[in-house]
Protein backbone atom coordinates (compact mmCIF):
# COMPACT_ATOMS: atom_id res chain seq x y z
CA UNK A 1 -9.80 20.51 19.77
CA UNK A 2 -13.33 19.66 19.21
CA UNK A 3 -15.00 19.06 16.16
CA UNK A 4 -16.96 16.35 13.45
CA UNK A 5 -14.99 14.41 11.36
CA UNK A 6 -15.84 12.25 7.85
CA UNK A 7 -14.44 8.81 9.23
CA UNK A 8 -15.39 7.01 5.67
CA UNK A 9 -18.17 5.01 8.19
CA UNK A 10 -20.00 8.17 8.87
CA UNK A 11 -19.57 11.36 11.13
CA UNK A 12 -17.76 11.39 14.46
CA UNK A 13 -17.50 13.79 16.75
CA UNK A 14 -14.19 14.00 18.67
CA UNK A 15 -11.75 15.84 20.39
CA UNK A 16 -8.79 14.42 19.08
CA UNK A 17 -8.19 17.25 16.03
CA UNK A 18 -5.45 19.19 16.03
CA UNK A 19 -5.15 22.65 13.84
CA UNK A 20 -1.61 24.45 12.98
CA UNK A 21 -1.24 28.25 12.12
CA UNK A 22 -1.87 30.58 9.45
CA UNK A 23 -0.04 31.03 6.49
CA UNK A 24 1.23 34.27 5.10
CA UNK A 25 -2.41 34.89 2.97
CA UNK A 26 -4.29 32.92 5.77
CA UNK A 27 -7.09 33.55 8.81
CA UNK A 28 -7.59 31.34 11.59
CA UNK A 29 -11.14 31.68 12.74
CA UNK A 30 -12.57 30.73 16.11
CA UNK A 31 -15.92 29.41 15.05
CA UNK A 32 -18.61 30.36 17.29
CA UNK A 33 -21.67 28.87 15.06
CA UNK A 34 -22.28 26.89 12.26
CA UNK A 35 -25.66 25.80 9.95
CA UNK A 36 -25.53 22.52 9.05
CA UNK A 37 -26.26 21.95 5.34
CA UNK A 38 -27.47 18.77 3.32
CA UNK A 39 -24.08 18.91 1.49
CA UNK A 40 -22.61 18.00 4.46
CA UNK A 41 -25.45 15.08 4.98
CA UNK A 42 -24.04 14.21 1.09
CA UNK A 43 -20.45 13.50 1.93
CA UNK A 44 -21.59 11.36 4.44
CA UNK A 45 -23.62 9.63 3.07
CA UNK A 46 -21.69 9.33 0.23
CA UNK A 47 -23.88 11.47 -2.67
CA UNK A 48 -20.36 13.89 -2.61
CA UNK A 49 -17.54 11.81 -3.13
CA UNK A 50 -14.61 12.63 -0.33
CA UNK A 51 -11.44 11.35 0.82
CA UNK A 52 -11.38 10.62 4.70
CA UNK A 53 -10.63 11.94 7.13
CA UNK A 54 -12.09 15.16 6.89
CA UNK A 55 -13.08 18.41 8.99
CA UNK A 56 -17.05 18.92 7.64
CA UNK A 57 -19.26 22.07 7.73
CA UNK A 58 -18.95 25.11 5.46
CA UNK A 59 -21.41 27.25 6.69
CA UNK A 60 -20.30 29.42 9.32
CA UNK A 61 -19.23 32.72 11.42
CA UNK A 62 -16.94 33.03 14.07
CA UNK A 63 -14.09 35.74 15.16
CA UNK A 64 -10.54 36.31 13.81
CA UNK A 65 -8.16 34.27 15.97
CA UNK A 66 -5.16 34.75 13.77
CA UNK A 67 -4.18 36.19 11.17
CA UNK A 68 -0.93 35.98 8.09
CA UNK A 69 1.72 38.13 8.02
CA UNK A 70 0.29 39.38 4.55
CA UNK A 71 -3.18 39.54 5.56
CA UNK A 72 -4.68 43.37 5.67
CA UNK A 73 -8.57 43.04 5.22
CA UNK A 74 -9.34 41.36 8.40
CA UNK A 75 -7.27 41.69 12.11
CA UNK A 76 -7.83 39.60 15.61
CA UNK A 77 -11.13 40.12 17.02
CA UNK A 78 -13.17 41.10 14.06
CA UNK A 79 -16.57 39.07 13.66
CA UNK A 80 -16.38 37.14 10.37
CA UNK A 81 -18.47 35.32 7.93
CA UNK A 82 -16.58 32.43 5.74
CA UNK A 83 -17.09 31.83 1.89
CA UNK A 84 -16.83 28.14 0.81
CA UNK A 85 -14.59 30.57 -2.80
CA UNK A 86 -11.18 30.12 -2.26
CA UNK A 87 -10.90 32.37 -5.33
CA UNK A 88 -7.42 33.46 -6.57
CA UNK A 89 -8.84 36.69 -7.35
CA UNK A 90 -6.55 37.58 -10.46
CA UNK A 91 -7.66 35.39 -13.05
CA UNK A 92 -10.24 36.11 -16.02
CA UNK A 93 -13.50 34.88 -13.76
CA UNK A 94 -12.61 36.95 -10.69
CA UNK A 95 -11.19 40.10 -12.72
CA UNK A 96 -14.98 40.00 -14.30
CA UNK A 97 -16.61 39.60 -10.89
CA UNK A 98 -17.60 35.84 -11.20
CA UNK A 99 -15.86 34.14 -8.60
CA UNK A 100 -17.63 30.79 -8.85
CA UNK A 101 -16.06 30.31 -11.90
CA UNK A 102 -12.59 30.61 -10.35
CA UNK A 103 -10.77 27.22 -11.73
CA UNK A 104 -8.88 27.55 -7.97
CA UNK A 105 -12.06 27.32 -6.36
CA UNK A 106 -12.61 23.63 -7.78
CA UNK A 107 -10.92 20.40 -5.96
CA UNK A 108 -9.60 23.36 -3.23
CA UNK A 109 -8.33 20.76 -0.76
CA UNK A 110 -5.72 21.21 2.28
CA UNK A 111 -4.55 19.89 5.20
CA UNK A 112 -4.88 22.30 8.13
CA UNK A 113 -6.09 19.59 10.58
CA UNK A 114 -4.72 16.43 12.33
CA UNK A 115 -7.35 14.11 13.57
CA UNK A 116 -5.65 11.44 16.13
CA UNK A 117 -1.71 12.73 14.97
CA UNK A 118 -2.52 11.85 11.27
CA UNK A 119 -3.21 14.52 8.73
CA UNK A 120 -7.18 15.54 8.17
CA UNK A 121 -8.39 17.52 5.15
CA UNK A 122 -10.53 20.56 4.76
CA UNK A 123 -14.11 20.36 3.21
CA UNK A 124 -15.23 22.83 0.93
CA UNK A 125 -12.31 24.90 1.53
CA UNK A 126 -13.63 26.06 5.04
CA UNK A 127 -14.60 23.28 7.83
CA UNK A 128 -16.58 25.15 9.93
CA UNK A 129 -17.56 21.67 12.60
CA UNK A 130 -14.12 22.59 14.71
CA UNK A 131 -13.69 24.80 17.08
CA UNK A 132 -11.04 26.29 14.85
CA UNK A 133 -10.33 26.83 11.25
CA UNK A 134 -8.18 27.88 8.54
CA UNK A 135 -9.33 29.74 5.38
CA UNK A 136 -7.57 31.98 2.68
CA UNK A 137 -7.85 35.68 3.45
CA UNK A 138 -10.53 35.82 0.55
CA UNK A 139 -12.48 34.01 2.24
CA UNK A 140 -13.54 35.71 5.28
CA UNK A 141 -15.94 39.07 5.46
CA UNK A 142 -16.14 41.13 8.16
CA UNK A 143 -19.42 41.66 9.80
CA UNK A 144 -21.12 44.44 12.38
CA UNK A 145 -20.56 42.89 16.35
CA UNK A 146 -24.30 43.13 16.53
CA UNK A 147 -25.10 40.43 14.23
CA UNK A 148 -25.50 37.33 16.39
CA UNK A 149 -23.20 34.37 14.83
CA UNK A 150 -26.43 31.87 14.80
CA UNK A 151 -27.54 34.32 12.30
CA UNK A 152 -24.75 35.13 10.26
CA UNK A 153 -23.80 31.84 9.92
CA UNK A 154 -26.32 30.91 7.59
CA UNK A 155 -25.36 33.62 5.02
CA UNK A 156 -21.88 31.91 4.33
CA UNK A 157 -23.78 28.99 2.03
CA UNK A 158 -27.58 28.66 2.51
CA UNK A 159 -28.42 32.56 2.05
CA UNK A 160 -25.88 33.27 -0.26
CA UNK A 161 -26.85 30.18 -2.62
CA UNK A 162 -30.61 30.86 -2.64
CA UNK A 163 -30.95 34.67 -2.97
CA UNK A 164 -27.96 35.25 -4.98
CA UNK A 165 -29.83 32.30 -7.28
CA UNK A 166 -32.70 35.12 -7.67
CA UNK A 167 -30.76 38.57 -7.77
CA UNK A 168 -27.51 37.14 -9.34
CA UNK A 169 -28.18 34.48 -11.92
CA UNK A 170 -31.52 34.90 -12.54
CA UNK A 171 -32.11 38.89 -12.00
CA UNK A 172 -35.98 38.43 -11.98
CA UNK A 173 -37.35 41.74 -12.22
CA UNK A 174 -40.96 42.99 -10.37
CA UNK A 175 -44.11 41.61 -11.53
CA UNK A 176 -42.20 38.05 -12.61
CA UNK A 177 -43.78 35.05 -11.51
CA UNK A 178 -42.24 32.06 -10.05
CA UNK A 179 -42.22 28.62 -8.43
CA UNK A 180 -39.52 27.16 -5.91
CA UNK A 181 -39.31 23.18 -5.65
CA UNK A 182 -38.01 22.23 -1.87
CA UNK A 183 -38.56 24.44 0.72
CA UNK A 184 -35.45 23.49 2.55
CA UNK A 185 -32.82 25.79 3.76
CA UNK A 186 -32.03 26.92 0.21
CA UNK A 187 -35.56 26.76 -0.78
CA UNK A 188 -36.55 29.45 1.83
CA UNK A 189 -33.73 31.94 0.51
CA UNK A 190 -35.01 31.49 -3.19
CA UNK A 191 -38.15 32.42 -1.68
CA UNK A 192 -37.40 35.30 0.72
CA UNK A 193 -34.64 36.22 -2.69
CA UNK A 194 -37.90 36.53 -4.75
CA UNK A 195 -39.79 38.83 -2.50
CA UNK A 196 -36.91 40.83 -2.31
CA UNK A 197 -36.68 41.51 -5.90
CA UNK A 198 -40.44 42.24 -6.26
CA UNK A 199 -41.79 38.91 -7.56
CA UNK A 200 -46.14 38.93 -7.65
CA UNK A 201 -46.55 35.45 -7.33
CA UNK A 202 -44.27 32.83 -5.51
CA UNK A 203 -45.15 29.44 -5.54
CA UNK A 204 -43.19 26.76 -3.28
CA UNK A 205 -43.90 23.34 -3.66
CA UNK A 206 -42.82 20.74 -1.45
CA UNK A 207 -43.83 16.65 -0.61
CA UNK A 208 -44.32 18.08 3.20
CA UNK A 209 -47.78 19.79 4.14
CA UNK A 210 -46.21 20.96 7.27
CA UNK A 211 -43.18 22.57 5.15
CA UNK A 212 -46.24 25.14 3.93
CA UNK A 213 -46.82 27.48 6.99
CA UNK A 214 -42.79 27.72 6.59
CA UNK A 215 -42.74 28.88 2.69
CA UNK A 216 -45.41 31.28 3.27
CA UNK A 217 -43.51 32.89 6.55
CA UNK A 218 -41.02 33.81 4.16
CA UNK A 219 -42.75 34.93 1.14
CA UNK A 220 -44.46 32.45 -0.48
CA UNK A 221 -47.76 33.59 -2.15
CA UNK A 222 -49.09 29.75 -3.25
CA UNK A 223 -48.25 26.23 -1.86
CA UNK A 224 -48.52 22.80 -3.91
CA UNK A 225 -47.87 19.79 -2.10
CA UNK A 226 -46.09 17.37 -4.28
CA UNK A 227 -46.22 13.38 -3.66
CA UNK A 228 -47.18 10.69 -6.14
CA UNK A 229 -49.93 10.76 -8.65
CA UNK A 230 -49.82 14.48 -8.45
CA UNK A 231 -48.41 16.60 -11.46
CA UNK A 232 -46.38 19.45 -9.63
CA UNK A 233 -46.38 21.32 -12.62
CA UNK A 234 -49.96 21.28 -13.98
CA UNK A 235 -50.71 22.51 -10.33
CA UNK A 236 -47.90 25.69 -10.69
CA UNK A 237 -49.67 26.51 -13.47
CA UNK A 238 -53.01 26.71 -12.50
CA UNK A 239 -52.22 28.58 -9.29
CA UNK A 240 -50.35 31.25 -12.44
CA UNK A 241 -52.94 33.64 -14.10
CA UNK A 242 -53.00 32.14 -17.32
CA UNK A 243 -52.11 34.22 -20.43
CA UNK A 244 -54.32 34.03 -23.74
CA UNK A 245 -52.02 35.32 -26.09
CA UNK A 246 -50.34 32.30 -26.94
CA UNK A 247 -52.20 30.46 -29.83
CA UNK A 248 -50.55 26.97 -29.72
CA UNK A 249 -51.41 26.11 -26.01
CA UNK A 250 -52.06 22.42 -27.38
CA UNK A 251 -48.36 22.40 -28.15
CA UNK A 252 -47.10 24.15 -25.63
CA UNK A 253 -49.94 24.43 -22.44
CA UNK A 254 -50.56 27.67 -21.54
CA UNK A 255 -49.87 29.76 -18.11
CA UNK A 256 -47.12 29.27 -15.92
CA UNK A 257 -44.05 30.86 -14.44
CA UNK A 258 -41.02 33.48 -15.60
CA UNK A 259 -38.27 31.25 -13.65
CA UNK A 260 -38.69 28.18 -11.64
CA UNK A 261 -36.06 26.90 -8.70
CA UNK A 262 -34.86 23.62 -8.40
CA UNK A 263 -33.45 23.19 -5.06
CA UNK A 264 -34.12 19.58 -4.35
CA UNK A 265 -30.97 18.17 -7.40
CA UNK A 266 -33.65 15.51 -8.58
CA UNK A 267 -34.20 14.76 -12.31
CA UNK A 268 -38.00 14.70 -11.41
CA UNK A 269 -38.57 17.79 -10.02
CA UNK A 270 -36.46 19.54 -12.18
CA UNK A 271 -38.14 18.13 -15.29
CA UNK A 272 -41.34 19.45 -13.51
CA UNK A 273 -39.82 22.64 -13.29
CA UNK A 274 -39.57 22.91 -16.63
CA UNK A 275 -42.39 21.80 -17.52
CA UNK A 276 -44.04 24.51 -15.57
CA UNK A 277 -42.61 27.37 -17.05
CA UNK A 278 -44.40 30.17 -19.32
CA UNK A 279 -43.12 30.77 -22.78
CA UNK A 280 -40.18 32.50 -22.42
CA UNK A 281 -39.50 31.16 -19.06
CA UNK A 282 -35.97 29.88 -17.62
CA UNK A 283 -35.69 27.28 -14.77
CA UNK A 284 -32.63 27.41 -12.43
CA UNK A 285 -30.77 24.37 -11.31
CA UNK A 286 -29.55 24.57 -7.84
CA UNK A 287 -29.63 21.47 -6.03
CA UNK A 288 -27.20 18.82 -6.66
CA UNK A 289 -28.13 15.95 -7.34
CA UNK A 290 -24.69 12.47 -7.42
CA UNK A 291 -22.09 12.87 -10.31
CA UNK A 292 -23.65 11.77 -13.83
CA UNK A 293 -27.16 12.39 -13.05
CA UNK A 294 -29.25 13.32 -16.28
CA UNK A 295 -32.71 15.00 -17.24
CA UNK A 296 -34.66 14.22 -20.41
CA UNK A 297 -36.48 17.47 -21.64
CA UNK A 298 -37.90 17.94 -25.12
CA UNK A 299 -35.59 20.05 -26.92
CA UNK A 300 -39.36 21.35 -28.75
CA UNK A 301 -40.70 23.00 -25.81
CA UNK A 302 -37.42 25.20 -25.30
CA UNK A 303 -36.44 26.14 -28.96
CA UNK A 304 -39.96 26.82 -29.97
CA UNK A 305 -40.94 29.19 -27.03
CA UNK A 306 -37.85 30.30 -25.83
CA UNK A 307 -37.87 28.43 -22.75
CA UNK A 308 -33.99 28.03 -20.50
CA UNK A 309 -32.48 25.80 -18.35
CA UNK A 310 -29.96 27.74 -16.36
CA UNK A 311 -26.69 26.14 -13.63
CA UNK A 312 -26.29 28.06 -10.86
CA UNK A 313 -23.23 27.56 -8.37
CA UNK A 314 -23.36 28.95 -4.65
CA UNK A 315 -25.69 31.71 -5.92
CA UNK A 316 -23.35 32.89 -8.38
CA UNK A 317 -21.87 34.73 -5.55
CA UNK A 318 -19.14 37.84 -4.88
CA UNK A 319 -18.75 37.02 -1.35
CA UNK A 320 -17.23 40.38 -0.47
CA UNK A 321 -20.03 42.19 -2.34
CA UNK A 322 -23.27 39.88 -1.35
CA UNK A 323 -22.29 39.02 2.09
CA UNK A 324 -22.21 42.93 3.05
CA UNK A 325 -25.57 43.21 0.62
CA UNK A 326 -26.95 40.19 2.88
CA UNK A 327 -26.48 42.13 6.02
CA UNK A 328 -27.55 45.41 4.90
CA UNK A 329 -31.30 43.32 3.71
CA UNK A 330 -30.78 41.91 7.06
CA UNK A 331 -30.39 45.21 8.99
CA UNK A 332 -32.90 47.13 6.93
CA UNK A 333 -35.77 43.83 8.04
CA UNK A 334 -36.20 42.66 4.54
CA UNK A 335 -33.72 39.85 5.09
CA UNK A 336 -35.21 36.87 7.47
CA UNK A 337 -31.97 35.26 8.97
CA UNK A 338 -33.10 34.95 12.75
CA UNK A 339 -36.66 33.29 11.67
CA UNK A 340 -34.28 30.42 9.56
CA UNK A 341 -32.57 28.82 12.90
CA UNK A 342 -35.03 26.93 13.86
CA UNK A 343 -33.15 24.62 15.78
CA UNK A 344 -29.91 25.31 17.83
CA UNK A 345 -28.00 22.67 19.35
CA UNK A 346 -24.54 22.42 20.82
CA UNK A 347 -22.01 20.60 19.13
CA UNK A 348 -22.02 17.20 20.44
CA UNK A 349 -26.23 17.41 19.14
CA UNK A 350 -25.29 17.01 15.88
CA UNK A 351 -26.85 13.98 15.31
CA UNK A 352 -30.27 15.68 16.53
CA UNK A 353 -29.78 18.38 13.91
CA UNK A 354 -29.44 15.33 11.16
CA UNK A 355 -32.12 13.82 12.66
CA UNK A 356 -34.42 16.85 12.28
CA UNK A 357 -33.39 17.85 8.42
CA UNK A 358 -34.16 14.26 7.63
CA UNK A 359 -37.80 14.78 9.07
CA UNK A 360 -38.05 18.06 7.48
CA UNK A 361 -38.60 19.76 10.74
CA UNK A 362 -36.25 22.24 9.99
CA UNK A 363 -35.46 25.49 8.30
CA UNK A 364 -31.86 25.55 9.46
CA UNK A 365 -30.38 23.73 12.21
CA UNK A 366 -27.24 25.63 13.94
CA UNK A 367 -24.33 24.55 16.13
CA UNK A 368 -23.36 26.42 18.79
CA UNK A 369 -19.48 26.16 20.01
């Protein structure tokens, strides 16, 4: 079986993996298309600690090749997206409908695979780069024929994470304001997220002029270009209509946004999305950034004008609630999934789809089985 393995010395692509059967709770998938994600540019290049080998990709679609004996929600042939939540579904977290939090769904690792007769592990619970995979039941959602897979795909982590981040964790309301740092896969979905949920003004910002055409495609009302010498936030909130209510703007500067996005995981940028917010603004940390890494932040300029820093994991998603919700945006044309793939490659391409994200050429970049 084909696929692209986590060596320890990089990514390989091979045919030498093998892949066993179901178990009584379990789906085998055929996968027929994949995004490729910058957490799976992390593990290899070692930002995301992981134990080779290992199957990569967890952001995929594909159809039911297999299924448990126990299995009911799913049967052979249906057209599936797969969840990175291996959630047990019966503990305090899931019972509430916050699945993310699922303890199970942390350090999730097995062994379906066998690269060259030795055991190979599963990333992210899923492993979508094989032509094959095994997930829990949980995992997979079924999904209309029509959809195309190099579509769908990209709801399984990149959609999911960035518009669940807006209608999710941060519920912004109409008439909010906001600013997204990194207009990157995730980026995009935070932006298309907030149009969705009726934001007036959206600014991206982003150390790529050509990444600006892109943001505003999708929803973007503003661009800043970030690089050195240039304060990101100062720039958010000028582009903001600036409020004169507030009579300690020497404190505290004046203007800016409801909620700011950080979906780069840099201390920088998210420092400078706090720093742009309005009083009684909240930024959202999405992007993830190597184990330990820290941001200074004036404990002042959140106590005194009720300003929040929020976490937010894979878009604080309910897969089997948000993944049908994704569609139905999709369906109804106020979901962009087609105009993401910007780039679709076969498998063996993959370096050309790294290649690309590093260049920032990309919205998504898909492989094709």
């Amino acid at each position: 079986m084909r696929g692209i393995v986590y060596t320890g010395d990089g990514a390989e692509v091979t045919d030498e993996l093998g892949i066993g059967d179901p178990g009584p709770t379990q789906v085998k998938v055929s996968i027929q298309a994949a995004g490729v994600c910058h957490s799976d540019l992390s593990v290899i290049n070692g930002t995301i600690p992981w134990k080779p080998p290992a199957v990569l990709g967890h952001e995929g679609a594909g159809i039911v090749e297999a299924v448990g004996s126990e299995v009911r929600s799913v049967k052979v042939g249906d057209h599936v997206v797969i969840a990175t939540l291996a959630s047990c579904g019966v503990c305090r977290a899931c019972s509430t409908g916050h699945p993310s939090w699922c303890l199970s769904t942390l350090g999730n690792i097995s062994f379906p695979f066998t690269y060259k007769g030795e055991p190979a592990s599963n990333f992210a619970a899923v492993s979508v780069f094989a032509e094959q995979t095994i997930v829990a039941e949980v995992q997979v959602v079924k999904i209309p024929d029509s959809i195309p897979f190099t579509s769908a795909c990209l709801i399984g982590c990149g959609v999911l994470t960035g518009v669940g981040a807006v209608l999710n964790r941060a519920k912004v309301r109409p008439g909010e304001t906001s600013a997204v740092f990194g207009v990157g896969g995730v980026g995009l979905n935070v932006i298309q997220g907030l149009k969705i949920a009726g934001a007036t003004k959206i600014v991206a910002v982003d150390n790529q002029p050509g990444k600006e055409a892109l943001a505003r495609q999708f929803g973007a009302t503003d661009f800043v270009l970030a690089g050195e010498g240039i304060d990101s936030a100062k720039a958010v909130r000028e582009a903001v209509p600036m409020s004169n209510e507030h009579a300690w703007g020497a404190l505290f500067p004046l203007g800016g946004v409801t909620w700011a996005f950080d979906c780069v995981g840099h201390p920088a940028v998210l420092k400078s999305a706090l720093d742009c917010l309005d009083w009684g603004g909240n930024a959202v940390a999405i992007g993830i950034p190597p184990r330990g890494t820290e941001v200074s932040v004036d404990i002042n300029s959140l106590a005194y004008v009720d300003r929040g820093l929020l976490g937010c994991r894979y878009g604080s998603a309910r897969p089997h609630h948000d993944v049908k919700l994704m569609v139905d945006l999709y369906q109804s044309g106020q979901l962009k999934l087609d105009e993401l793939v910007s780039l679709t490659t076969p498998l063996e391409q993959f370096r050309d789809v790294v290649d690309a994200m590093h260049s920032g050429t990309v919205a998504r970049g898909v492989l094709t089985f």
